[in-house]
Structure formats: structure tokens, C-alpha cells
PDB file of N, CA and C in Angstrom:
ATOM      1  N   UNK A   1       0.837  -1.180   0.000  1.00  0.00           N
ATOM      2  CA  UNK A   1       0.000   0.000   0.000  1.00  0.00           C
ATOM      3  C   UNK A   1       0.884   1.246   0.000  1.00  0.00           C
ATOM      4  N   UNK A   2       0.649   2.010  -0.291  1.00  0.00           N
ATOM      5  CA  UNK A   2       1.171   3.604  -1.089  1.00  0.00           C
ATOM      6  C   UNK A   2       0.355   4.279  -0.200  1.00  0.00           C
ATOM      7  N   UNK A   3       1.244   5.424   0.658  1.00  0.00           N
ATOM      8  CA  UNK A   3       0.293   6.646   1.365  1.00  0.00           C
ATOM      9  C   UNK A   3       0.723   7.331   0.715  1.00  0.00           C
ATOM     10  N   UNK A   4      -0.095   8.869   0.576  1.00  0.00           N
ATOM     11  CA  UNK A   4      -0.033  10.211   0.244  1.00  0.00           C
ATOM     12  C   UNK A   4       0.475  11.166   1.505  1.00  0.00           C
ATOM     13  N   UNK A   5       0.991  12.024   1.053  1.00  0.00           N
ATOM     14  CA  UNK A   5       1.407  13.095   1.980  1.00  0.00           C
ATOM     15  C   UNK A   5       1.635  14.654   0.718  1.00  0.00           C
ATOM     16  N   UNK A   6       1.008  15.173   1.744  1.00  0.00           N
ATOM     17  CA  UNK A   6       1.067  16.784   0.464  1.00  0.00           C
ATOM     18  C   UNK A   6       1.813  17.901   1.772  1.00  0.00           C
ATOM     19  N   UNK A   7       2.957  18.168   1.147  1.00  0.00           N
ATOM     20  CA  UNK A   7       3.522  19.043   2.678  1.00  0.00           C
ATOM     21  C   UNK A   7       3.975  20.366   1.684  1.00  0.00           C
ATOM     22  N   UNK A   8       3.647  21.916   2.402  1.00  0.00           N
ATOM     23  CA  UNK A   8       4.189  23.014   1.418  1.00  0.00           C
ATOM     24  C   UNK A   8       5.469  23.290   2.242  1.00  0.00           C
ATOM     25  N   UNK A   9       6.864  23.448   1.116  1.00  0.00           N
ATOM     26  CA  UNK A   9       7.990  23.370   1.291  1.00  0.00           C
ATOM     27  C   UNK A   9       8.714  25.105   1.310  1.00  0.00           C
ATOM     28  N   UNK A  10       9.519  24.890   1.962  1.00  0.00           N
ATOM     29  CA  UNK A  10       9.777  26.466   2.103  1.00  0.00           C
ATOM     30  C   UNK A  10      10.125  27.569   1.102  1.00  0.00           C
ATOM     31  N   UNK A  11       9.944  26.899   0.247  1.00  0.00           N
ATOM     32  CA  UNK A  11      10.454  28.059  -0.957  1.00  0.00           C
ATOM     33  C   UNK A  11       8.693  28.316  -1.336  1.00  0.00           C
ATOM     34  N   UNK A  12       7.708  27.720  -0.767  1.00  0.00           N
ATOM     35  CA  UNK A  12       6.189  28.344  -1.460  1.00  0.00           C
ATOM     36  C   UNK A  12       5.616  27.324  -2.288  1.00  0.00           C
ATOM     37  N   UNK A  13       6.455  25.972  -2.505  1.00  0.00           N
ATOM     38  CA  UNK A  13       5.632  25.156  -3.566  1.00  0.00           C
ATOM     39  C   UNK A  13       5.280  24.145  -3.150  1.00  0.00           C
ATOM     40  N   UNK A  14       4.613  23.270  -3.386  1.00  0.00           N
ATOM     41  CA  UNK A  14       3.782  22.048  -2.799  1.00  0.00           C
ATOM     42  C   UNK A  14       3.820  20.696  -3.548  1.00  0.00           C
ATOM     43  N   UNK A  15       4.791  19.713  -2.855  1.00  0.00           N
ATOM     44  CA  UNK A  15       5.187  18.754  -2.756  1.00  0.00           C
ATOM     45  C   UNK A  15       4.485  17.644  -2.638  1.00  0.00           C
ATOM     46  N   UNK A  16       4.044  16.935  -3.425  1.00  0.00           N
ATOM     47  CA  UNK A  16       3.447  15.794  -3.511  1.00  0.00           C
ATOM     48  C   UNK A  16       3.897  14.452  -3.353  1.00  0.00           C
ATOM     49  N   UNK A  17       4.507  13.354  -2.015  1.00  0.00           N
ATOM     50  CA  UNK A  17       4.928  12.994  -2.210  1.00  0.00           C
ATOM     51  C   UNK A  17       4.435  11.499  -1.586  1.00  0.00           C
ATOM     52  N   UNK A  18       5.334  10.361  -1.983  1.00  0.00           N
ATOM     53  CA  UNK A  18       4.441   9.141  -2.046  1.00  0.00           C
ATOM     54  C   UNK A  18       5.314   7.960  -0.639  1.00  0.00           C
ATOM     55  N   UNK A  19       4.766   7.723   0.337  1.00  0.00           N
ATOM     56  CA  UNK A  19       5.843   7.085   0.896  1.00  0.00           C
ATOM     57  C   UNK A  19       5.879   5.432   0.771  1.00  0.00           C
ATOM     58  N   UNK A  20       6.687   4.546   1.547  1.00  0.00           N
ATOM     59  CA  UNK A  20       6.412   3.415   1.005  1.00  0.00           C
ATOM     60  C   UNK A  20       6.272   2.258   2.062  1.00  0.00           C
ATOM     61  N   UNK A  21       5.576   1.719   3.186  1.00  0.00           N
ATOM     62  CA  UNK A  21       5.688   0.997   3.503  1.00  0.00           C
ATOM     63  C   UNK A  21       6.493  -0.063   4.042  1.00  0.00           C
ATOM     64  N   UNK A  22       7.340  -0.653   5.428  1.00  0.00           N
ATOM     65  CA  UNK A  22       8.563  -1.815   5.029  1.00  0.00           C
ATOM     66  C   UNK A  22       8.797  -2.355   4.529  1.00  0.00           C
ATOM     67  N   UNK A  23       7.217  -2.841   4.067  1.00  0.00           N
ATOM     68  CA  UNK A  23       7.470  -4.513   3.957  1.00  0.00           C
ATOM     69  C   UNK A  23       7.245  -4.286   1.968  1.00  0.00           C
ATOM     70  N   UNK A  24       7.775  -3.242   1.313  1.00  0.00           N
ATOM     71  CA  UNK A  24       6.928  -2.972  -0.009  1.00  0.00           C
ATOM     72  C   UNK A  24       7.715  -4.092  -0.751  1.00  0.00           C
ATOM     73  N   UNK A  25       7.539  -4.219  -1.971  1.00  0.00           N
ATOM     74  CA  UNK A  25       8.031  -5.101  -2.743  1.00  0.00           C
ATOM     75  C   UNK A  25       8.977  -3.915  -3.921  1.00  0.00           C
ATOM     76  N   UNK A  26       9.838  -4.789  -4.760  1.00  0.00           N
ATOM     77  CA  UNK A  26      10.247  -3.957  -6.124  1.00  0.00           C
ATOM     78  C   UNK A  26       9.384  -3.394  -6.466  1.00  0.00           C
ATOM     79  N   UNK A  27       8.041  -4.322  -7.241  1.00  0.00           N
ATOM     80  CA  UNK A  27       7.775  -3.673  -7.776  1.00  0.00           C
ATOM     81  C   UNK A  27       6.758  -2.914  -7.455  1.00  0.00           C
ATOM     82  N   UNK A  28       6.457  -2.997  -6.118  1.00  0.00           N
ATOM     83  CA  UNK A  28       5.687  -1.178  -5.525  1.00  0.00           C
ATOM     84  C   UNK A  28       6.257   0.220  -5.265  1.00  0.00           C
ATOM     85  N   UNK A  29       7.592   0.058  -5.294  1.00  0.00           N
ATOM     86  CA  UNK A  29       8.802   0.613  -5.399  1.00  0.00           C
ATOM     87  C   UNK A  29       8.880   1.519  -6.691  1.00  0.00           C
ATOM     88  N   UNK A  30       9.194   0.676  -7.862  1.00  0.00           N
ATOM     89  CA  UNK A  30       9.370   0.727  -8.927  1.00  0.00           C
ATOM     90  C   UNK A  30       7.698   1.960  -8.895  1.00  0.00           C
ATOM     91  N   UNK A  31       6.610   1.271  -9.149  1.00  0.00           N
ATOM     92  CA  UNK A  31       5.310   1.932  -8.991  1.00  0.00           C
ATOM     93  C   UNK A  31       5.314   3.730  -8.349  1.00  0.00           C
ATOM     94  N   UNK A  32       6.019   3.551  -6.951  1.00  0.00           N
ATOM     95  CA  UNK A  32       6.013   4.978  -6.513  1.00  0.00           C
ATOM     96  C   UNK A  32       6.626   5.522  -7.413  1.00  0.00           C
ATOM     97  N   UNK A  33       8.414   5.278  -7.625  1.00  0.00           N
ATOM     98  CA  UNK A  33       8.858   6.442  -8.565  1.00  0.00           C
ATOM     99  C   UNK A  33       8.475   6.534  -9.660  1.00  0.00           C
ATOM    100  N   UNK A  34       7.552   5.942  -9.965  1.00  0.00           N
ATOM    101  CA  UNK A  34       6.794   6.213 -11.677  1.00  0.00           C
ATOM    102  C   UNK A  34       5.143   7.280 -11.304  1.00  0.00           C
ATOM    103  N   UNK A  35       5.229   7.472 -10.642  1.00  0.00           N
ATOM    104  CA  UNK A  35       3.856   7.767  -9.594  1.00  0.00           C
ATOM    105  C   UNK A  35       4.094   9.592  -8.648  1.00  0.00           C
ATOM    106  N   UNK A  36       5.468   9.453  -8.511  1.00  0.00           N
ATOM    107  CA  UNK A  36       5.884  10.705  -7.652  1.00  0.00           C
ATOM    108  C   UNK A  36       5.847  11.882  -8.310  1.00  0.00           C
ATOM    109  N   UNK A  37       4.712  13.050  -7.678  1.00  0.00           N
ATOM    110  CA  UNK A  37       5.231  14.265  -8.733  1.00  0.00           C
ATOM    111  C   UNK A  37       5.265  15.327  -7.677  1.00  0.00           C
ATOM    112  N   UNK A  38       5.937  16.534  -8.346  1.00  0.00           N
ATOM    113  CA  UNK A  38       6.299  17.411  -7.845  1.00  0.00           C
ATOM    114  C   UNK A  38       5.838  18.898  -8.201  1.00  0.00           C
ATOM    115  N   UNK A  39       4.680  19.246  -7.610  1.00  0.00           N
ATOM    116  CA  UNK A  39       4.017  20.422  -7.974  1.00  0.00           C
ATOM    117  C   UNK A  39       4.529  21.813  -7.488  1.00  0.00           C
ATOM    118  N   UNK A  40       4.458  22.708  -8.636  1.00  0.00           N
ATOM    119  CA  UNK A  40       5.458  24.142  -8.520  1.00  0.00           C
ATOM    120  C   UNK A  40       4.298  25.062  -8.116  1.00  0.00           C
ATOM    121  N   UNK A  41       2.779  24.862  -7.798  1.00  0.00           N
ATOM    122  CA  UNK A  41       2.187  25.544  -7.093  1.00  0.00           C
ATOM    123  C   UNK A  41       2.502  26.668  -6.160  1.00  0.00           C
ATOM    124  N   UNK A  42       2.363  28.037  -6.231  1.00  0.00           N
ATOM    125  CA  UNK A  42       3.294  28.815  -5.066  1.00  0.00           C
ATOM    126  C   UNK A  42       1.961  28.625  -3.816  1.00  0.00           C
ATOM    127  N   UNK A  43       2.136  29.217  -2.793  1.00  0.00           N
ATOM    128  CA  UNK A  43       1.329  28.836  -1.860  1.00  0.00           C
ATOM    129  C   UNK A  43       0.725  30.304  -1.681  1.00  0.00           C
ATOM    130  N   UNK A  44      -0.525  30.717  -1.482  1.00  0.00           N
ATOM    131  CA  UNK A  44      -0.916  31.791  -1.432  1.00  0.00           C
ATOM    132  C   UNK A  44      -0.453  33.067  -2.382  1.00  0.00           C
ATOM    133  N   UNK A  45      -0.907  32.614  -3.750  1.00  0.00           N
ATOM    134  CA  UNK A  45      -1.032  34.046  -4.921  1.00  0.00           C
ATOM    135  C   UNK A  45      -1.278  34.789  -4.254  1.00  0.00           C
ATOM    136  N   UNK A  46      -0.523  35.968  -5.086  1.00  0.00           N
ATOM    137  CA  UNK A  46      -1.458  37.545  -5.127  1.00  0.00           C
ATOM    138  C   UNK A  46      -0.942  38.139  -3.920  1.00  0.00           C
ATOM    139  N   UNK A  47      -0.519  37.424  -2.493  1.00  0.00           N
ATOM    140  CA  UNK A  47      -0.510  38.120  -1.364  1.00  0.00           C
ATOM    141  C   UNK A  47       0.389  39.088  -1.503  1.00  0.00           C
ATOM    142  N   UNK A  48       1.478  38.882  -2.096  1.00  0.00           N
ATOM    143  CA  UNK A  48       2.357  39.640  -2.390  1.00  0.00           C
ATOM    144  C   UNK A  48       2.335  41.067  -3.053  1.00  0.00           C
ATOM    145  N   UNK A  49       1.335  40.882  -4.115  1.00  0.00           N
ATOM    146  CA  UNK A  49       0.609  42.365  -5.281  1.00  0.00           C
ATOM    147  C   UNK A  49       0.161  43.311  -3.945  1.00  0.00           C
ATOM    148  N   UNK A  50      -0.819  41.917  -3.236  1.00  0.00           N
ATOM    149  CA  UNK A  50      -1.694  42.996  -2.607  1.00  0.00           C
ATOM    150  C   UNK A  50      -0.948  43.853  -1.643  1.00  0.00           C
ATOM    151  N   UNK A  51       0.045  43.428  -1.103  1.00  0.00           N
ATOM    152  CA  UNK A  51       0.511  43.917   0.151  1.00  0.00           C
ATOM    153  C   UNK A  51       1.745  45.334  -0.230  1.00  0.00           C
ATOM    154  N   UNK A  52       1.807  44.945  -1.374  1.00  0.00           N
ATOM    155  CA  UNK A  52       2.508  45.961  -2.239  1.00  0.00           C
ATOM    156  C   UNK A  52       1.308  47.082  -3.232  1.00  0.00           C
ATOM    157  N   UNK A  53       0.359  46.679  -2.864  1.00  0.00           N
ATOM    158  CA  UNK A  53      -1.205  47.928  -3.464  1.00  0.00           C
ATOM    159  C   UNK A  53      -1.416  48.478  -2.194  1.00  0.00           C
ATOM    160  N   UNK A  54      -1.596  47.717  -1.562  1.00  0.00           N
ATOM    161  CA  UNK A  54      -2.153  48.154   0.037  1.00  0.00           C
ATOM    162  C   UNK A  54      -1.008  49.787   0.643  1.00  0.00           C
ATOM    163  N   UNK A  55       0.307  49.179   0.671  1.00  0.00           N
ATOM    164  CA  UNK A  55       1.505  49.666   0.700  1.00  0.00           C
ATOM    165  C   UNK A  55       1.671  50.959   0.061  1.00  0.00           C
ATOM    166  N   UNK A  56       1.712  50.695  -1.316  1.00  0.00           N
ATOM    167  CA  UNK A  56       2.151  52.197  -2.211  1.00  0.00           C
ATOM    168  C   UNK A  56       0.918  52.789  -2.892  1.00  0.00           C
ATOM    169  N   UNK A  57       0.083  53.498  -2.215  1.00  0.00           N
ATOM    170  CA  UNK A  57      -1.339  54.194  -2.564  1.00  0.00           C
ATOM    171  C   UNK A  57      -0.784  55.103  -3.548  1.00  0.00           C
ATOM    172  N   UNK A  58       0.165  56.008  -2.898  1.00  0.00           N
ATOM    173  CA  UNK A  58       0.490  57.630  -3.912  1.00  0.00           C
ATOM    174  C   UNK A  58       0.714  56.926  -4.863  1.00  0.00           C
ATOM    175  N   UNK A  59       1.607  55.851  -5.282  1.00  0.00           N
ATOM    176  CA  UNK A  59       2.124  55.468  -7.074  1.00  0.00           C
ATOM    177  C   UNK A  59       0.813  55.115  -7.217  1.00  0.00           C
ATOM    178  N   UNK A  60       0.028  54.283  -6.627  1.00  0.00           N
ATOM    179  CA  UNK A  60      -1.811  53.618  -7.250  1.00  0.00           C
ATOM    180  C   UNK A  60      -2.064  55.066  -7.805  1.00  0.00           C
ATOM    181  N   UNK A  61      -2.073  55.991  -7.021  1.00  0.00           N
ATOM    182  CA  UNK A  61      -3.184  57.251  -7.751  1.00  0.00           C
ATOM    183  C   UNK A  61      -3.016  57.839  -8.739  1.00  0.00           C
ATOM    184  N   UNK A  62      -1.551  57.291  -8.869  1.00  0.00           N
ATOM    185  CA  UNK A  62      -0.812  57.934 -10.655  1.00  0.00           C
ATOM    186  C   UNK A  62      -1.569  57.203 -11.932  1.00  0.00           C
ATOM    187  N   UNK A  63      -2.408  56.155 -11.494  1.00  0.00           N
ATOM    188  CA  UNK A  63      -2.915  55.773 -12.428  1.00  0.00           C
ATOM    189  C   UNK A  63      -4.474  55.588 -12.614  1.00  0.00           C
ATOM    190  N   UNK A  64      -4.658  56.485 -11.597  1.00  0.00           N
ATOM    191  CA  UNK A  64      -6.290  56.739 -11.435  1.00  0.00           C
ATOM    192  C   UNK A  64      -7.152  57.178 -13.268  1.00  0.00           C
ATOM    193  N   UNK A  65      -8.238  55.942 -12.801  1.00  0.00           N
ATOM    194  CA  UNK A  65      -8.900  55.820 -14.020  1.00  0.00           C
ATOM    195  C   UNK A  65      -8.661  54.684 -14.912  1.00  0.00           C
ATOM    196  N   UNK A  66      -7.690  54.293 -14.708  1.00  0.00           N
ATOM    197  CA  UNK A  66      -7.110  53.182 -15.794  1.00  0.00           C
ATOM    198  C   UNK A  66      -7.071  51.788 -14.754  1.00  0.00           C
ATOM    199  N   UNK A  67      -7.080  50.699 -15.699  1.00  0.00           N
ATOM    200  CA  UNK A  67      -7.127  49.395 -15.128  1.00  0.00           C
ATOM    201  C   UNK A  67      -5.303  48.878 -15.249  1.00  0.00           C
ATOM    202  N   UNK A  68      -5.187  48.310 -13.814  1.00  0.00           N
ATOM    203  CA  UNK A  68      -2.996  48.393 -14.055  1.00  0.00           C
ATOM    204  C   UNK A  68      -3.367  47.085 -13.547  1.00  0.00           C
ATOM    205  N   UNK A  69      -2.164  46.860 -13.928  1.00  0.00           N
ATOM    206  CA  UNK A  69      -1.724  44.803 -13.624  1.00  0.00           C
ATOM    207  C   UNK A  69      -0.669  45.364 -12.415  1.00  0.00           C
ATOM    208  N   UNK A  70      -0.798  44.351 -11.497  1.00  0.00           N
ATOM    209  CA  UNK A  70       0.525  44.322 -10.705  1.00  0.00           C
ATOM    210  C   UNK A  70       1.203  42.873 -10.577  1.00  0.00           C
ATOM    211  N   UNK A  71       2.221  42.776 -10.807  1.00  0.00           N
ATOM    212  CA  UNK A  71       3.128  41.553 -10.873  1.00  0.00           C
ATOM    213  C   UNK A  71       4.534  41.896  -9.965  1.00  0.00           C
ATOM    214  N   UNK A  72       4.444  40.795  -8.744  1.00  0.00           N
ATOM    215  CA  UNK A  72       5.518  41.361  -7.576  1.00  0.00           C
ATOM    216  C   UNK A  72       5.305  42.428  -7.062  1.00  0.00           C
ATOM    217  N   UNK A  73       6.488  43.762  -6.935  1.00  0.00           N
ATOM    218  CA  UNK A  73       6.040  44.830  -6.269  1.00  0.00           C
ATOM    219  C   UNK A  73       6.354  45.856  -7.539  1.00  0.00           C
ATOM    220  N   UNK A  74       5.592  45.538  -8.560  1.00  0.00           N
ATOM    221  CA  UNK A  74       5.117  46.656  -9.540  1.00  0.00           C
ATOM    222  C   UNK A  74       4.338  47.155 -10.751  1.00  0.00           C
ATOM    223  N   UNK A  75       3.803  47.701 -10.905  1.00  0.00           N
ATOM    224  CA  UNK A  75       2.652  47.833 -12.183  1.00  0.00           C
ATOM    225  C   UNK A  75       3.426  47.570 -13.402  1.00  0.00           C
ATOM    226  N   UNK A  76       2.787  46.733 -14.074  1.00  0.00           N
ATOM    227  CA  UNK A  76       3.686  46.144 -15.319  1.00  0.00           C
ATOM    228  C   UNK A  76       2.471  46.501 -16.406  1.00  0.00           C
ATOM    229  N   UNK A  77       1.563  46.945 -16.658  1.00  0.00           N
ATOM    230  CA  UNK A  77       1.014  47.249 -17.214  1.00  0.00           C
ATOM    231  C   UNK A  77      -0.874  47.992 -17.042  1.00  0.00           C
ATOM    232  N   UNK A  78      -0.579  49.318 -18.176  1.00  0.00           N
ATOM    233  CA  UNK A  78      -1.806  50.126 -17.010  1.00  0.00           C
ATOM    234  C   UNK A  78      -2.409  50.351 -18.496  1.00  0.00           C
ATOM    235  N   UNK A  79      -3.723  50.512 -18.852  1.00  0.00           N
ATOM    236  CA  UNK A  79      -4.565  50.423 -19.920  1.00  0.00           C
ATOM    237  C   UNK A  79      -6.109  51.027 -19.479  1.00  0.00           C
ATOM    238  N   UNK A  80      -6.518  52.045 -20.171  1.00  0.00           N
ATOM    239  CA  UNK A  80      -7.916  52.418 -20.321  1.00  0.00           C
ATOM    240  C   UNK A  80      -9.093  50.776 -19.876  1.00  0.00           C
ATOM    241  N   UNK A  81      -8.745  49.853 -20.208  1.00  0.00           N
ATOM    242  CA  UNK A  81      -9.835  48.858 -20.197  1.00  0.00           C
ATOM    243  C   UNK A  81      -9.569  47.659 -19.930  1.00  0.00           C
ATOM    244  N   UNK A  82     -10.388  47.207 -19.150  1.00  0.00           N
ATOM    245  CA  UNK A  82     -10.033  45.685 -18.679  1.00  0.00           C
ATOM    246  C   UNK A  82      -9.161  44.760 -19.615  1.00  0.00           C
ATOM    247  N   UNK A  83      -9.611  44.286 -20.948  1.00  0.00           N
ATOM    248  CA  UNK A  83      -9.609  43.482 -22.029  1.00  0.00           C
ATOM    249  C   UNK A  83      -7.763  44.276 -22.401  1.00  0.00           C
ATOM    250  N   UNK A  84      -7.759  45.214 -22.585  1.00  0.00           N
ATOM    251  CA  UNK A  84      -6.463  45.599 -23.142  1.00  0.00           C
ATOM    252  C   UNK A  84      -5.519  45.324 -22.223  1.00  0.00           C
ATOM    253  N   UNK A  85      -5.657  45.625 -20.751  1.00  0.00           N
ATOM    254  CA  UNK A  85      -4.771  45.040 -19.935  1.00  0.00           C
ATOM    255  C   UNK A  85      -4.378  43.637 -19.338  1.00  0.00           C
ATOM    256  N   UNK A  86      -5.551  42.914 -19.504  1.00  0.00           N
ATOM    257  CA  UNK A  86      -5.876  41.366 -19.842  1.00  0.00           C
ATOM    258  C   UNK A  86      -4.967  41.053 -20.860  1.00  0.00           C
ATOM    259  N   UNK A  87      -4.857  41.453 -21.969  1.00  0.00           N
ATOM    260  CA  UNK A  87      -4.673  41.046 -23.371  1.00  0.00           C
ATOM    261  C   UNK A  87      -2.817  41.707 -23.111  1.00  0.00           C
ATOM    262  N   UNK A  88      -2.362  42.633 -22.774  1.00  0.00           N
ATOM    263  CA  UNK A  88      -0.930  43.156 -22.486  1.00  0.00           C
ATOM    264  C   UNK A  88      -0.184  42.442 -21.430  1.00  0.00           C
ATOM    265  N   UNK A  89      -0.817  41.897 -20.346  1.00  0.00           N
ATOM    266  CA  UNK A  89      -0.530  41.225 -19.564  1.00  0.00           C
ATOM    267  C   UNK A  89      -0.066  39.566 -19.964  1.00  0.00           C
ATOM    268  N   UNK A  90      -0.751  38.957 -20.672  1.00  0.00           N
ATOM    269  CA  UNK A  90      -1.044  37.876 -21.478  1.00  0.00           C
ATOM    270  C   UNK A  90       0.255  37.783 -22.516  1.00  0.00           C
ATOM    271  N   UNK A  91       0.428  38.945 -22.974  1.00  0.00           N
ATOM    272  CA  UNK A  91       1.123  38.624 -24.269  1.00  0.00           C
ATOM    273  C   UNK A  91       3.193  38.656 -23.283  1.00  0.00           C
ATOM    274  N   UNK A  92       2.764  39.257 -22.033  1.00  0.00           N
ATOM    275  CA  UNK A  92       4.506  39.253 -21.222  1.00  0.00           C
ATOM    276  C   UNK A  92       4.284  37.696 -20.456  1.00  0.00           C
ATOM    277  N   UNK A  93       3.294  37.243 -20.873  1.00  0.00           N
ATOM    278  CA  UNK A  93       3.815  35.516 -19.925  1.00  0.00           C
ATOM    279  C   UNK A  93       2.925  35.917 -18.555  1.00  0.00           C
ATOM    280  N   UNK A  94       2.512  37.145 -17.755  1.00  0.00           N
ATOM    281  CA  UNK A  94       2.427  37.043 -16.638  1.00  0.00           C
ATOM    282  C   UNK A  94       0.984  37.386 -16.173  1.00  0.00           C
ATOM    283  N   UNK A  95       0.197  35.622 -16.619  1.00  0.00           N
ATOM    284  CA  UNK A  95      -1.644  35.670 -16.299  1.00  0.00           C
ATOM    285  C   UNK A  95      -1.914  35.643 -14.814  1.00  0.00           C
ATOM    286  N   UNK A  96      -0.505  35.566 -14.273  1.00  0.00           N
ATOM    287  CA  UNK A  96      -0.836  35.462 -12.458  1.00  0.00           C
ATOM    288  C   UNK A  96      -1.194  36.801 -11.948  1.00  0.00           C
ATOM    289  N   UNK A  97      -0.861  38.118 -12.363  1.00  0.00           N
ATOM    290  CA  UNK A  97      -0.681  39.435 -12.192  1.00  0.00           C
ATOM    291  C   UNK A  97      -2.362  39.876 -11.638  1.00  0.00           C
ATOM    292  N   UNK A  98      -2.443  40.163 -10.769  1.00  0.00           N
ATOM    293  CA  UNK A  98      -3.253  41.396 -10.163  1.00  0.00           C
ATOM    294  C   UNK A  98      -3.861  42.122 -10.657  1.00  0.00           C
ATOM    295  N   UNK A  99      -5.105  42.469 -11.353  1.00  0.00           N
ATOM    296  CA  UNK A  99      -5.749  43.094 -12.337  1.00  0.00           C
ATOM    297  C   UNK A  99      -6.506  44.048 -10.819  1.00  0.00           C
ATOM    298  N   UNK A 100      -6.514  45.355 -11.372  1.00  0.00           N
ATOM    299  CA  UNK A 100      -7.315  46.112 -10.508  1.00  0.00           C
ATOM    300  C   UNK A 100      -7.923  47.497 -11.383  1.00  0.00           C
ATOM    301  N   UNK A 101      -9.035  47.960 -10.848  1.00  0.00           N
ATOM    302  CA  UNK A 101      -9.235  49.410 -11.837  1.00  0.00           C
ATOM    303  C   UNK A 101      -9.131  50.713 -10.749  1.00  0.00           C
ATOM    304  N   UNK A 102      -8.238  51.620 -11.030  1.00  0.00           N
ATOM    305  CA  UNK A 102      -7.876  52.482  -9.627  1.00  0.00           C
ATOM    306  C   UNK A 102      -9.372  53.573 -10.301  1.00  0.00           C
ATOM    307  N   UNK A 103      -9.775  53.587  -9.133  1.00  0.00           N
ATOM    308  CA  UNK A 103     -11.467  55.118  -9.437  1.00  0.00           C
ATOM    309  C   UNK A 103     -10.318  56.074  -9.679  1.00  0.00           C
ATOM    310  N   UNK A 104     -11.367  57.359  -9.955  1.00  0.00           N
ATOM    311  CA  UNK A 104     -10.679  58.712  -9.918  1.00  0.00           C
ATOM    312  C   UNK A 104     -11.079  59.322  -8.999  1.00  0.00           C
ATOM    313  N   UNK A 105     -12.251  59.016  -8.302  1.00  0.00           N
ATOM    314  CA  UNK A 105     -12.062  59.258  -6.740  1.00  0.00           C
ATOM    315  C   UNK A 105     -11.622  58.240  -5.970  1.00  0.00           C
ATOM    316  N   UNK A 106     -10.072  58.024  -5.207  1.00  0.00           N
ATOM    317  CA  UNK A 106      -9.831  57.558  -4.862  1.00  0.00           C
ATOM    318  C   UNK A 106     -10.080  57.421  -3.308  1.00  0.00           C
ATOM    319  N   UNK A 107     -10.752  58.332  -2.703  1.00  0.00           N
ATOM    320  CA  UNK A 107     -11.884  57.740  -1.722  1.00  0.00           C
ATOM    321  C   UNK A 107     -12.843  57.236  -1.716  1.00  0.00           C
ATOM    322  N   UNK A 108     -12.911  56.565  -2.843  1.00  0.00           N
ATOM    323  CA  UNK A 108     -13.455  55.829  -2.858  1.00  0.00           C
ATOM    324  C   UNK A 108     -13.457  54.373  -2.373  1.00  0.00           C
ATOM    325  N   UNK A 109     -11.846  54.333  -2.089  1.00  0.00           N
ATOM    326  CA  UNK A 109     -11.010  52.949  -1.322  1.00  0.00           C
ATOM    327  C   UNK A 109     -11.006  53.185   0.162  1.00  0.00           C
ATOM    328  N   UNK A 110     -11.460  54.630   0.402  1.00  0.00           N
ATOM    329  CA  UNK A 110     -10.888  54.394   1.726  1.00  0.00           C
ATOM    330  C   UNK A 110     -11.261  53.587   2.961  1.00  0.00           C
ATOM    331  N   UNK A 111     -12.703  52.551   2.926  1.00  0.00           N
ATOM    332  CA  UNK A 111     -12.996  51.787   3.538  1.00  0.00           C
ATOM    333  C   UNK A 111     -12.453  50.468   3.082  1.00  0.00           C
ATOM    334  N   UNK A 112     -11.421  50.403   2.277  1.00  0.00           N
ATOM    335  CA  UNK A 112     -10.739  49.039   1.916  1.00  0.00           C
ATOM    336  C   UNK A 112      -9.307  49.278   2.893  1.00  0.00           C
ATOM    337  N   UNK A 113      -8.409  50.457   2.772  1.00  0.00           N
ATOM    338  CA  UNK A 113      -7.765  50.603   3.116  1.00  0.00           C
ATOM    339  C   UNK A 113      -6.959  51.249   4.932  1.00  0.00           C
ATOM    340  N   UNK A 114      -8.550  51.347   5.496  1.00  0.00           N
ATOM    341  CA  UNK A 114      -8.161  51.796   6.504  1.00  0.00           C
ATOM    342  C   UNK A 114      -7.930  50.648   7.676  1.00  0.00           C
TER     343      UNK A 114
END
């Protein structure tokens, strides 16, 4: 018999891994390492964008009105409209990115941010 174990590893990714029993045989052996995978899952998206939106309001307001991507700790792309910044975002590899639309009244956040 084959147990499961799913443990998240310190770099953020999540480890899938298969253990084996004493008494296993070859070829259950053989079975796990054909069976073992290793998922690059990070552990909690986005926390990072957000805590870096939350963080730098004055640069957010530079782009009041427009919809901006954030990827890590910076706007990688800012566009009049959802779809164009969707679509700019898309074409740099980076669909994980933070889509947000900053108002032009930006008190309008201020019950998100206080």
C-alpha cells in the first residue's frame, strides 16, 4: 500500500509525495517512482501584489482611471480597459498578475484601506 502526503515546502511550492511501507516489494517501489510528482504551485497568490497595493497608494493614484496589472512589487502594465490590460498582460507571460481598476475618486477605497 502507497500513502499520500502533500507538505508546502519552504520556498512556497507544494510537494506531492508518495511514501512506502517496510514490507513494499520492487515492484511497488518501482510503482512509486513512476507515480511521484512534484508540484510548482506557489502557496498563497497575489498576497504579495496585494501587500505591495495596500503599501504604495500615492504610485496607485498615478494611475487613477485606468485598469494596471501588478506583478511582484510593480505595475507592469496600465490600460484604459479591462480586455487591453488582460490582453498586455497575457502577451509578457504574466496571467498570475493582479488586475485592478484604480477610481478617480480615490476615496473611494478608503474603507478598503483603513
Amino acid at each position: 500500500m502507497v500513502t499520500e502526503q502533500v507538505r508546502i515546502t519552504p520556498s512556497g511550492g507544494v510537494r506531492d509525495t508518495r511514501t512506502l511501507p517496510s514490507d513494499a516489494t520492487q515492484e511497488t517501489t518501482q510503482e512509486a517512482r513512476e507515480i511521484k510528482v512534484e508540484l510548482t504551485a506557489t502557496a498563497y497568490p497575489g498576497v504579495r501584489e496585494l501587500r505591495w497595493f495596500h503599501e504604495n497608494q500615492d504610485t496607485i493614484a498615478s494611475y487613477k482611471g485606468l485598469w494596471i496589472a501588478i506583478r511582484g512589487e510593480k505595475v507592469v502594465a496600465s490600460e484604459p480597459t479591462f480586455e487591453e490590460v488582460h490582453d498586455r498582460v497575457l502577451e509578457m507571460g504574466l496571467a498570475e498578475a493582479l488586475i485592478v481598476h484604480v477610481p478617480d475618486d480615490m476615496t473611494e477605497w478608503d474603507h478598503l484601506l483603513a
